[in-house]
N, C-alpha and C. Protein backbone atom coordinates (compact mmCIF):
# COMPACT_ATOMS: atom_id res chain seq x y z
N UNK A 1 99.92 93.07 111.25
CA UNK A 1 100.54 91.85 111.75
C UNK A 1 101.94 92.15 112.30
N UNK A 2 102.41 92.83 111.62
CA UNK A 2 104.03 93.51 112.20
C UNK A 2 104.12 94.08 113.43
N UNK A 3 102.84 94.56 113.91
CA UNK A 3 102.68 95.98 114.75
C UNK A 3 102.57 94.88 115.90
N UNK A 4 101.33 93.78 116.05
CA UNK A 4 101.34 92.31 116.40
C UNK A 4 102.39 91.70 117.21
N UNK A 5 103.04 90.69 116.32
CA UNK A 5 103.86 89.96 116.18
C UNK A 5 105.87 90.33 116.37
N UNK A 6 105.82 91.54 115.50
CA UNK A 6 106.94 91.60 115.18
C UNK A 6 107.72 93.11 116.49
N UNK A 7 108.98 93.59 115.81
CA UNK A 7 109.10 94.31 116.36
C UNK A 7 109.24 96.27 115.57
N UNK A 8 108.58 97.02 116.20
CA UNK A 8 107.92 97.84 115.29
C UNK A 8 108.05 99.62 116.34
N UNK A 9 108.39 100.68 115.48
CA UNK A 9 108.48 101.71 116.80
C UNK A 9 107.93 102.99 115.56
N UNK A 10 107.00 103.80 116.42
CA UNK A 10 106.66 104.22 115.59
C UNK A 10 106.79 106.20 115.77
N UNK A 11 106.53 107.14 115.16
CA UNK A 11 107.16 108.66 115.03
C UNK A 11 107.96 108.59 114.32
N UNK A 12 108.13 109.83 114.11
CA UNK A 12 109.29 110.58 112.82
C UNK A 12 110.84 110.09 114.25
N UNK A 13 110.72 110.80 114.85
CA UNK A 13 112.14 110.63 115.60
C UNK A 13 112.84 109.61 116.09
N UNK A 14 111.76 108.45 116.34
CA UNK A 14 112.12 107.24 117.01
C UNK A 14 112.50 106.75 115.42
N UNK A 15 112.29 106.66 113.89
CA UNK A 15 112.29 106.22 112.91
C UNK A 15 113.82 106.79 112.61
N UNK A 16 113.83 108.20 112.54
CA UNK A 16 114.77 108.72 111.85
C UNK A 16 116.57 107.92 112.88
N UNK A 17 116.36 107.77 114.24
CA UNK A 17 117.00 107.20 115.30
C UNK A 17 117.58 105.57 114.77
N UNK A 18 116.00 105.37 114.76
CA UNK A 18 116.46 103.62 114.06
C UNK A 18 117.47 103.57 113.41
N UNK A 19 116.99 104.37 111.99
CA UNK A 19 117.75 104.35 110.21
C UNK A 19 118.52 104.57 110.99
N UNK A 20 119.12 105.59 111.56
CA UNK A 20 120.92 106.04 111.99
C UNK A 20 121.54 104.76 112.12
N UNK A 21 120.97 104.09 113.36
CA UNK A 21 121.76 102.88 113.67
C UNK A 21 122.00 101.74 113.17
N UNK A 22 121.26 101.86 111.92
CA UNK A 22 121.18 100.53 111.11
C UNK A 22 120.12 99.41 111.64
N UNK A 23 119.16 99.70 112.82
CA UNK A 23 118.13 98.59 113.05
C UNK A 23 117.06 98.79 112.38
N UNK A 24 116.88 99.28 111.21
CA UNK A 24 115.48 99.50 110.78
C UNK A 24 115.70 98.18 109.14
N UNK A 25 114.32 97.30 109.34
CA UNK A 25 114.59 96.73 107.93
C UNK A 25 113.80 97.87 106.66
N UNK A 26 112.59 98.35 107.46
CA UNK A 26 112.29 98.86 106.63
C UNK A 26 111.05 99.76 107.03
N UNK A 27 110.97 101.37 106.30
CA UNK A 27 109.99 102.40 107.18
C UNK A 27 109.22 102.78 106.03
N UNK A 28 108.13 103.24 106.93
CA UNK A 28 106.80 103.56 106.30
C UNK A 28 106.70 104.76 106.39
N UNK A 29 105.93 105.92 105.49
CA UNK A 29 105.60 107.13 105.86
C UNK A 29 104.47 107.76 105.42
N UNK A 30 103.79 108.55 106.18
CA UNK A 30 102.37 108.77 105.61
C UNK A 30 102.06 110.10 104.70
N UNK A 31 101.27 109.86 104.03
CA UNK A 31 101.22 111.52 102.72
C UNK A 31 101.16 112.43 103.04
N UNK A 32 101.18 112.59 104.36
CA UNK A 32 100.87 113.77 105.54
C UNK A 32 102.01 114.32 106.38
N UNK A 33 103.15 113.52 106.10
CA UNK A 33 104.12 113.59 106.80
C UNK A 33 104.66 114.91 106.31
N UNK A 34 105.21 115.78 107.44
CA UNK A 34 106.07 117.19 106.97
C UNK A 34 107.16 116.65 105.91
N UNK A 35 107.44 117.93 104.57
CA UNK A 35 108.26 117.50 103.98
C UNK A 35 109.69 117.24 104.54
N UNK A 36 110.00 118.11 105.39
CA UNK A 36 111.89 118.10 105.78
C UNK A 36 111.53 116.66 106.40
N UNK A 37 111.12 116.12 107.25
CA UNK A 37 111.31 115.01 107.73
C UNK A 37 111.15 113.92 106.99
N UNK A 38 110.35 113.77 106.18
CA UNK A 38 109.89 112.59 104.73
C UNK A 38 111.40 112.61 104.03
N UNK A 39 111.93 113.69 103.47
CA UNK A 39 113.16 113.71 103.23
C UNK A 39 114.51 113.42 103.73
N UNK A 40 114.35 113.77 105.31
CA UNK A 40 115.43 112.98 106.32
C UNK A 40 115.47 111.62 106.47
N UNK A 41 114.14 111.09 106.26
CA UNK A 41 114.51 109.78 106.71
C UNK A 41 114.34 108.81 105.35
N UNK A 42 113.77 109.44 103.74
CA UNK A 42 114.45 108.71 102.60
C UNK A 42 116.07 109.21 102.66
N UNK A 43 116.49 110.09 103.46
CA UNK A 43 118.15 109.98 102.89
C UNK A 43 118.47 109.19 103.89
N UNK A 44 118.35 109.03 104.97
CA UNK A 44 118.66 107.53 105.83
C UNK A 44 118.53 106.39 105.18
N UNK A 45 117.37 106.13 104.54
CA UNK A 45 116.94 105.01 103.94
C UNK A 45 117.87 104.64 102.52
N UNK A 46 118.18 105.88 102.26
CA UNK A 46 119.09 105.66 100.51
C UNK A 46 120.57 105.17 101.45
N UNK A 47 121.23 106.38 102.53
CA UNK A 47 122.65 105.81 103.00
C UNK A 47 122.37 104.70 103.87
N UNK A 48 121.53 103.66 104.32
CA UNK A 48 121.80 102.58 104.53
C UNK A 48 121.29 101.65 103.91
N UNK A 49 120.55 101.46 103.00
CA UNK A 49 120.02 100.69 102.22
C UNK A 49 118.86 100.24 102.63
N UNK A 50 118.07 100.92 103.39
CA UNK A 50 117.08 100.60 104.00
C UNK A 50 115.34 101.21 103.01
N UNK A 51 114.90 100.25 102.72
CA UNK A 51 113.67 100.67 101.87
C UNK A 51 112.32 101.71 102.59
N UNK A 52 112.10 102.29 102.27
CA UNK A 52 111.26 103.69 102.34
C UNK A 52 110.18 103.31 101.74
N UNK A 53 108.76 103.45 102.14
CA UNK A 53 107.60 103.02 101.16
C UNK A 53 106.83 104.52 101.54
N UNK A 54 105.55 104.88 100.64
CA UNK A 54 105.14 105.90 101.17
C UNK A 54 103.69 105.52 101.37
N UNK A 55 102.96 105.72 102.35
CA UNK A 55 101.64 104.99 102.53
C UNK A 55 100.76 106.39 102.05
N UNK A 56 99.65 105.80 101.58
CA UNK A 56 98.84 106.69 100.39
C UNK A 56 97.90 107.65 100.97
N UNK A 57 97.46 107.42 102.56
CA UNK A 57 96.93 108.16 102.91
C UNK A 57 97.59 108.69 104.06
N UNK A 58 96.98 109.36 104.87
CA UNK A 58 97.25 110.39 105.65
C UNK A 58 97.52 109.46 107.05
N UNK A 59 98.22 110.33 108.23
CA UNK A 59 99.05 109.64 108.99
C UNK A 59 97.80 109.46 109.99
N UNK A 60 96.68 109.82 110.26
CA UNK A 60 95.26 109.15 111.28
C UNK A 60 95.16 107.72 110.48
N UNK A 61 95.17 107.63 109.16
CA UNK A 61 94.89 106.75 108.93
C UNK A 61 96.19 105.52 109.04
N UNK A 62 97.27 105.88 108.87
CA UNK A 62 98.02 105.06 109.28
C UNK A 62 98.57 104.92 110.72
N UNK A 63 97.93 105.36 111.65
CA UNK A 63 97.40 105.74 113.06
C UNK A 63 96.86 104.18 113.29
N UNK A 64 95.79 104.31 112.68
CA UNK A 64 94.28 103.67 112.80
C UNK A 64 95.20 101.88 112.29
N UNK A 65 95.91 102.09 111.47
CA UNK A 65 96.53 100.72 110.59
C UNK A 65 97.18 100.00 111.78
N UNK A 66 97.90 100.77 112.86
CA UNK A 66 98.84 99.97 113.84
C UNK A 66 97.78 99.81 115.06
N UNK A 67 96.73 100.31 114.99
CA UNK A 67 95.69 99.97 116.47
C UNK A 67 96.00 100.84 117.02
N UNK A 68 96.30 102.41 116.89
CA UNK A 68 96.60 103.55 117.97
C UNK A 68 95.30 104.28 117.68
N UNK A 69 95.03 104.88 118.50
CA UNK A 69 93.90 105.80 118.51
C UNK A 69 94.40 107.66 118.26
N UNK A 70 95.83 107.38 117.38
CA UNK A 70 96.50 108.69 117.04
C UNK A 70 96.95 108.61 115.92
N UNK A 71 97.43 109.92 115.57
CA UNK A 71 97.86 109.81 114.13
C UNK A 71 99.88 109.61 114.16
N UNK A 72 99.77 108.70 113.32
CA UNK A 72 101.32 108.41 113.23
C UNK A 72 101.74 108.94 111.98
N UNK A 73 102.83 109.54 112.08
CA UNK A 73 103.63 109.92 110.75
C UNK A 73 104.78 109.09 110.10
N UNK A 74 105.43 108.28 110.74
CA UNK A 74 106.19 107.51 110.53
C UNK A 74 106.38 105.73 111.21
N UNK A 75 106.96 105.19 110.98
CA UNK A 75 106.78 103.79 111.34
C UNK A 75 108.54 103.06 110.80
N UNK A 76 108.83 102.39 111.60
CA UNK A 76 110.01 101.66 111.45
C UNK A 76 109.96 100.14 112.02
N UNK A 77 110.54 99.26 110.74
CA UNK A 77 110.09 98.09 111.27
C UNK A 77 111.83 97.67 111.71
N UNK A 78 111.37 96.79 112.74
CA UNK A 78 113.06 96.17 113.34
C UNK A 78 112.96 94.84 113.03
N UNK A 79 111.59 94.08 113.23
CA UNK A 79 111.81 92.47 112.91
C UNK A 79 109.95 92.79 112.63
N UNK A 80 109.85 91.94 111.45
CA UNK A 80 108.81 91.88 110.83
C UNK A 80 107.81 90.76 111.25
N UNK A 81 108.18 89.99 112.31
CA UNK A 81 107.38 88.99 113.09
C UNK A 81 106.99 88.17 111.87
N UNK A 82 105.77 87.89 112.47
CA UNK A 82 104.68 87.20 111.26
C UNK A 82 104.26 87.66 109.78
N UNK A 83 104.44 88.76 110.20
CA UNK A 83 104.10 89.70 108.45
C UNK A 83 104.94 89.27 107.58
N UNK A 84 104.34 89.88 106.45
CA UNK A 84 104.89 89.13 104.76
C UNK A 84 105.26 90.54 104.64
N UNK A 85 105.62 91.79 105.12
CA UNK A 85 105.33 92.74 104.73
C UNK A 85 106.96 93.30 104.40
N UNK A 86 108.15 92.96 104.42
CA UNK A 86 109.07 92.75 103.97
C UNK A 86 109.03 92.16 102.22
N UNK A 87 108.24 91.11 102.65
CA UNK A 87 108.16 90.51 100.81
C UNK A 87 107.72 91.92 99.62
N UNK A 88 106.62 92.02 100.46
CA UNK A 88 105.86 93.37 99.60
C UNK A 88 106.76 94.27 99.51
N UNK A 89 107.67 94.91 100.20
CA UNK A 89 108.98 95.82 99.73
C UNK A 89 109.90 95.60 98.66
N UNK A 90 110.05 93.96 98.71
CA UNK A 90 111.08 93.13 97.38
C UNK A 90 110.48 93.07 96.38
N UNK A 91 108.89 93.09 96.27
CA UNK A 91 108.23 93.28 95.19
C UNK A 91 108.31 94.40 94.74
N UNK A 92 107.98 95.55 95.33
CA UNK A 92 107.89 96.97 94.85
C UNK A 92 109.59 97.54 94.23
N UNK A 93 110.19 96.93 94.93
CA UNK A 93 111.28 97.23 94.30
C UNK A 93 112.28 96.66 93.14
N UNK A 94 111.55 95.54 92.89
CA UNK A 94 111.78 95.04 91.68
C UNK A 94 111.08 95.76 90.10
């Protein structure tokens, strides 16, 4: 619904770019993702306060989650449109 509705950019570089600037509410990453980069962009996520989730499977499959016919490794959300999927972050982190 985010991918949809809202506003959403997705790769390791376009993500790690976001976090820098402070437009990211909040990024996704897949179990597949190289370690140095999974790590670059939770320390973005810790120095701006920006929440980090880790998605459980592999990045085709979180490919397949946004309607691409590729595999994505990373995901950054800027405005969450219609999705609840912000809420689900306030949950997990409670």
């Amino acid at each position: 619904m985010a991918v949809s509705t809202g506003r959403v950019h997705l790769g390791s570089k376009t993500a790690m770019r976001e976090m820098r600037r402070g437009r990211a509410k909040a990024a996704i990453v897949s179990s597949n993702c190289p370690e140095e980069i999974r790590e670059r962009i939770e320390n973005y996520g810790r120095l701006a306060g920006i929440p980090v989730l880790r998605h459980p499977k592999d990045s085709l499959d979180l490919g397949l989650l946004c309607g691409k016919p590729f595999p994505v490794s990373a995901i950054v959300i800027n405005d969450p449109g219609d999705s609840k999927i912000l809420s689900l972050v306030k949950v997990e982190d409670a």
